[in-house]
N, C-alpha and C. Protein backbone atom coordinates (compact mmCIF):
# COMPACT_ATOMS: atom_id res chain seq x y z
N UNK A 1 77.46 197.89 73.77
CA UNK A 1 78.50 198.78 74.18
C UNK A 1 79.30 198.13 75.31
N UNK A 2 80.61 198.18 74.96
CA UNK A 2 81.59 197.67 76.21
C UNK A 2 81.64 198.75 77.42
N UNK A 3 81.71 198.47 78.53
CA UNK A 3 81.63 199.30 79.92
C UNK A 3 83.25 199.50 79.90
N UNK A 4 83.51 200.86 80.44
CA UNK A 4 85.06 201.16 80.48
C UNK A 4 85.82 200.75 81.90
N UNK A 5 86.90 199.95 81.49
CA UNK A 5 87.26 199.38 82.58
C UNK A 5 87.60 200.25 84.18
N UNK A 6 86.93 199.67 85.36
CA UNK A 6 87.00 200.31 86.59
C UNK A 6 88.05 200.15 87.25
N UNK A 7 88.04 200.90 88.35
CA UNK A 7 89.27 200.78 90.25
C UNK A 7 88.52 199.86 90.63
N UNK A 8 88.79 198.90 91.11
CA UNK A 8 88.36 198.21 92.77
C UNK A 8 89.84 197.82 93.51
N UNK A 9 89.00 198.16 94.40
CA UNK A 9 90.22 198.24 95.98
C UNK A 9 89.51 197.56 97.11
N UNK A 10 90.43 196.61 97.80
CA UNK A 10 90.09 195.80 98.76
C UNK A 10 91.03 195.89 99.83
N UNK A 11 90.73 196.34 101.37
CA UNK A 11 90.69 196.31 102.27
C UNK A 11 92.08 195.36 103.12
N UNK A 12 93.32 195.84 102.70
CA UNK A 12 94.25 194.11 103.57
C UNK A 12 94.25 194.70 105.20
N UNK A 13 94.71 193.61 106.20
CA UNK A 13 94.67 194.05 107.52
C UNK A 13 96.68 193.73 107.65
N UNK A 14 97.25 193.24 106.56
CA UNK A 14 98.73 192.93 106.63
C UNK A 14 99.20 193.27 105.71
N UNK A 15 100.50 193.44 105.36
CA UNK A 15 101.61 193.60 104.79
C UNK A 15 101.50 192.22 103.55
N UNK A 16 101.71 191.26 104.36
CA UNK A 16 101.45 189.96 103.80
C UNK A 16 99.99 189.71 102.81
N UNK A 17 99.48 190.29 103.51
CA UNK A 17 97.76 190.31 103.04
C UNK A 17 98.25 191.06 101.55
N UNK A 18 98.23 192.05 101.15
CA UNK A 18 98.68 192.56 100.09
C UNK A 18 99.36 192.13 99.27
N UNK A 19 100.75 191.24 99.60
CA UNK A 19 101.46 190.49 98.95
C UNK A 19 100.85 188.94 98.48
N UNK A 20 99.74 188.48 99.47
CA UNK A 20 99.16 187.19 98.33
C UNK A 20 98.24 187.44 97.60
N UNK A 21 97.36 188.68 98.48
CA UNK A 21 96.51 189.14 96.82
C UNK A 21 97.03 189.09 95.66
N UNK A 22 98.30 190.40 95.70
CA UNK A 22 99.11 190.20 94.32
C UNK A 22 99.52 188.94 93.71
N UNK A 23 100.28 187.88 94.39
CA UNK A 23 100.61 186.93 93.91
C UNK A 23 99.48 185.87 93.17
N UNK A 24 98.09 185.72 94.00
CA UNK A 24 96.75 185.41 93.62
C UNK A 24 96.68 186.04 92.28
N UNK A 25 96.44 186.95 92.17
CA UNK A 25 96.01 188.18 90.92
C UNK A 25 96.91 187.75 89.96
N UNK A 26 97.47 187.44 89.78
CA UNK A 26 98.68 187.66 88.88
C UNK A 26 98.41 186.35 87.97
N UNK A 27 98.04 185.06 88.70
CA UNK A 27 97.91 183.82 88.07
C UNK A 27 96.87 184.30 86.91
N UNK A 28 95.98 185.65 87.09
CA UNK A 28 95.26 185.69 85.99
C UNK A 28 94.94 187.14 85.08
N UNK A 29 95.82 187.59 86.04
CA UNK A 29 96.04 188.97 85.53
C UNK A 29 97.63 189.62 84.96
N UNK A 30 97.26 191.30 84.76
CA UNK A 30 98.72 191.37 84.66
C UNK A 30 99.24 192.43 85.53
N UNK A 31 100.78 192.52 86.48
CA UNK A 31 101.19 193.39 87.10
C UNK A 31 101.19 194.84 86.45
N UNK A 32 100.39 195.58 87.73
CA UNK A 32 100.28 197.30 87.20
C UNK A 32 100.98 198.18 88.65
N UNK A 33 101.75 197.53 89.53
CA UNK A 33 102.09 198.40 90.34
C UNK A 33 102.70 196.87 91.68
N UNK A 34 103.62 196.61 91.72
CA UNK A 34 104.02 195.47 93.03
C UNK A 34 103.51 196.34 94.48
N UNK A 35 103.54 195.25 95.40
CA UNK A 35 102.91 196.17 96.49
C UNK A 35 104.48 196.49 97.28
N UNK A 36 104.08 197.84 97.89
CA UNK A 36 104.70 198.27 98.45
C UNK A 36 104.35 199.87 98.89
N UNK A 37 105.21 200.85 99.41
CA UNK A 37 104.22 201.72 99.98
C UNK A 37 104.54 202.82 98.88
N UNK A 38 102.77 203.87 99.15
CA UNK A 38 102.74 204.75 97.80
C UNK A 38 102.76 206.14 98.60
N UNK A 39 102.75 207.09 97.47
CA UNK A 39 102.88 208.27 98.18
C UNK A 39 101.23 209.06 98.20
N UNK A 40 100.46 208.38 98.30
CA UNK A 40 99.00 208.53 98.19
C UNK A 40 98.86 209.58 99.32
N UNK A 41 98.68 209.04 100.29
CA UNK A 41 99.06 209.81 101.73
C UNK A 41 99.79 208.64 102.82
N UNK A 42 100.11 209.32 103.65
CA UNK A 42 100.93 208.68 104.87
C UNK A 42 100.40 207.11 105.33
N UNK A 43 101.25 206.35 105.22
CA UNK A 43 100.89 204.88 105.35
C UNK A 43 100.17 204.20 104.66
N UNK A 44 100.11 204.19 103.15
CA UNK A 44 99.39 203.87 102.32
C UNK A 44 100.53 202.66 101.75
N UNK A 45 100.14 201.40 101.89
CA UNK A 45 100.94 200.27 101.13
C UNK A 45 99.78 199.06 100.24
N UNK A 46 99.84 199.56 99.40
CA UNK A 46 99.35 198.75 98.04
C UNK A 46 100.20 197.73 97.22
N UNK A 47 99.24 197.33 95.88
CA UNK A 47 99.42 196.65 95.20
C UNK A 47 98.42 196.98 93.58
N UNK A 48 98.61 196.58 92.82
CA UNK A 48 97.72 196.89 91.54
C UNK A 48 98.02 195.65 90.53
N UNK A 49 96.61 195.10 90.20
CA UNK A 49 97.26 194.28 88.88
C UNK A 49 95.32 194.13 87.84
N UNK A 50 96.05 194.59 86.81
CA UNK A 50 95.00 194.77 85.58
C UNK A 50 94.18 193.04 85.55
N UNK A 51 93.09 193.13 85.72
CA UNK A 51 92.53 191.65 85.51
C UNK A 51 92.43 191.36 83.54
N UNK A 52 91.68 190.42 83.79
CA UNK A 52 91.46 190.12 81.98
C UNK A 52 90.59 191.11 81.51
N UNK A 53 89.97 191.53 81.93
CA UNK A 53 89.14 192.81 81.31
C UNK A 53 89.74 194.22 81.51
N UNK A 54 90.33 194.71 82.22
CA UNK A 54 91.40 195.44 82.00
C UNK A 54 90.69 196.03 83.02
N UNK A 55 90.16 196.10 84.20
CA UNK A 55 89.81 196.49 85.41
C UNK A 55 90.94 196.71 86.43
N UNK A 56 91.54 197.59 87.23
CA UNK A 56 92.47 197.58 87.51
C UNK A 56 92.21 197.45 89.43
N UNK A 57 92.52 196.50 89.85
CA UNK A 57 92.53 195.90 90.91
C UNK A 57 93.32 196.30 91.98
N UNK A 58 93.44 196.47 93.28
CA UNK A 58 93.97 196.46 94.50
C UNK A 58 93.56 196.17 95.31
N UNK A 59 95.10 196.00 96.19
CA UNK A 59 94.65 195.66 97.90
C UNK A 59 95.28 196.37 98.49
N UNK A 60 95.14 197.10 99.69
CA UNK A 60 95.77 198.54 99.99
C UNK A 60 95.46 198.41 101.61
N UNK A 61 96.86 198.64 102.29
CA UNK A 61 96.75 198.73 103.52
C UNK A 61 96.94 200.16 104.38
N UNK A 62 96.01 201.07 105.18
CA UNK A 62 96.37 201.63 105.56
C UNK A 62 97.30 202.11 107.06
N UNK A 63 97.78 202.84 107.38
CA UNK A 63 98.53 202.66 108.36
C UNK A 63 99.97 201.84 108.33
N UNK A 64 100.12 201.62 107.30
CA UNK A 64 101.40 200.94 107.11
C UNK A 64 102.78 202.05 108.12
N UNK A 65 103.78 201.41 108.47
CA UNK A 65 104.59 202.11 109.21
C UNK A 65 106.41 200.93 109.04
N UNK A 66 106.05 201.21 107.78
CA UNK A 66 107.62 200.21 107.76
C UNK A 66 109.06 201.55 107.04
């Protein structure tokens, strides 16, 4: 039986931080969301990109204030 693909979310401390994850991710995955800020709650700035198994990946900064 195949396991159904998961969230993982990782921790950025920058703006930047978020933006090379994505760019990283991407060499092997595919874009599911560019980073930038979400309406999750207040200061929430992410990123999302589907890996090869279809796991859907982020890096998410909180406190964002741009």
């Amino acid at each position: 039986m195949t396991p159904a693909p998961s969230h993982y979310a990782w921790l950025a401390k920058t703006t930047d931080d978020v933006k090379a994850f994505y760019d990283a991710a991407l060499q092997g995955g595919t874009d599911n969301g560019a980073p930038g800020p979400r309406d999750y709650e207040p200061g929430y700035y992410a990123c999302f990109v589907l890996d090869p198994e279809g796991n859907n990946i982020e890096a998410v900064l909180h406190g964002y204030e741009g």
